[in-house]
Protein backbone atom coordinates (compact mmCIF):
# COMPACT_ATOMS: atom_id res chain seq x y z
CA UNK A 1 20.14 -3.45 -45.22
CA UNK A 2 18.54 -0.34 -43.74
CA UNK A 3 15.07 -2.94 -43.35
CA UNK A 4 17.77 -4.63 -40.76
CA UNK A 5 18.87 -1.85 -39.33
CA UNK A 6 15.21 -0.21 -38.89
CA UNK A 7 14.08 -3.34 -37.19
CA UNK A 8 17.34 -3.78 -35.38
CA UNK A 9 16.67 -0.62 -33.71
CA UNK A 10 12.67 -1.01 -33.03
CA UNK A 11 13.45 -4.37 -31.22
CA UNK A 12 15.84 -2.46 -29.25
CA UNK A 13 13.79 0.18 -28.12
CA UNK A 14 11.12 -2.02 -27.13
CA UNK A 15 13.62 -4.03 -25.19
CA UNK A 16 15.12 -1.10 -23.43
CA UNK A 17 11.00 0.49 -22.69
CA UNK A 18 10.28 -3.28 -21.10
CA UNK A 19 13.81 -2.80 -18.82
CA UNK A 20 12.93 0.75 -17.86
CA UNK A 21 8.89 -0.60 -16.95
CA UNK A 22 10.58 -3.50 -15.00
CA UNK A 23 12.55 -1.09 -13.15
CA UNK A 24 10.02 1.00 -12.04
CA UNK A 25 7.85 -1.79 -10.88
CA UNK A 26 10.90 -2.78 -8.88
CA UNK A 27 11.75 0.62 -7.49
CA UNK A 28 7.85 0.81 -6.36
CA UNK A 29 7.73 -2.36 -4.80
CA UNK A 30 11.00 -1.99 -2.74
CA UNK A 31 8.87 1.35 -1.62
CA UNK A 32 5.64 -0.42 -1.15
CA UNK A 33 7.92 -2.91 1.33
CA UNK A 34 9.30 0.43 3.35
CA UNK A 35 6.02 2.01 3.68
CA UNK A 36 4.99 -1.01 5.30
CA UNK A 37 7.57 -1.31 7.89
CA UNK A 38 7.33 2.37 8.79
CA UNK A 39 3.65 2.06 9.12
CA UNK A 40 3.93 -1.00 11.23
CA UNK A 41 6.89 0.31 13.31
CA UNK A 42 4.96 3.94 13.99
CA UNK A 43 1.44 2.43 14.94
CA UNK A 44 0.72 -0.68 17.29
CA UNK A 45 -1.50 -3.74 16.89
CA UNK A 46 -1.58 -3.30 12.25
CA UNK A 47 -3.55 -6.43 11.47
CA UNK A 48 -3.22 -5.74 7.60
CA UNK A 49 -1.68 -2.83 5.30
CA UNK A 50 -3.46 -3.04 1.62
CA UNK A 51 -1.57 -0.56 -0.82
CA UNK A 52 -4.24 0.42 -3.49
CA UNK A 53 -2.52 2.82 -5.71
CA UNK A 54 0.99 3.74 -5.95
CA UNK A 55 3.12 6.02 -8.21
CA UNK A 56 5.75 8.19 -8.53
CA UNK A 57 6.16 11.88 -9.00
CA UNK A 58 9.30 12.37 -11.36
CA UNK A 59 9.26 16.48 -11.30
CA UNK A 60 9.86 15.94 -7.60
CA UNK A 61 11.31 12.17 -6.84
CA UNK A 62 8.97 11.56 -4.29
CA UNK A 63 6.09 8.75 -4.00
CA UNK A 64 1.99 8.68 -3.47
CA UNK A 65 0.07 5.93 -2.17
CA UNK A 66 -3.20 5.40 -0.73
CA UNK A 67 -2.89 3.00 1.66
CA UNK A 68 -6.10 0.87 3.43
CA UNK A 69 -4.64 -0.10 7.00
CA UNK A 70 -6.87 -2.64 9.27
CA UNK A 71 -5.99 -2.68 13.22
CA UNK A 72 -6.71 -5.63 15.48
């Protein structure tokens, strides 16, 4: 019985890490989207906006990205 419950709670931990990963690839790429609209809507003629690297900082809330932006 305590096998069940051990393995009970190990499948639900891993099922609960893979929902909080999913979120925060979510949560990035809804940022990834904004960034791009600002960027176009701040600086004419944007042929192409690569995103290389983003992440969040979680002491302050805020998000980094380098960002590789080709004009016309």
């Amino acid at each position: 019985m305590l096998l069940l419950v051990s393995l009970l709670s190990i499948i639900r931990g891993s099922w609960w890490l893979d929902q909080q990963a999913n979120k925060k690839k979510q949560d990035l790429l809804v940022v990834d989207k904004q960034s791009v609209k600002v960027l176009k809507q701040t600086f004419a003629d944007i042929a192409e906006v690569k995103i290389n690297e983003a992440s969040r900082n979680n002491a302050t809330g805020s998000y980094g990205m380098y960002v590789t932006m080709t004009n016309y």
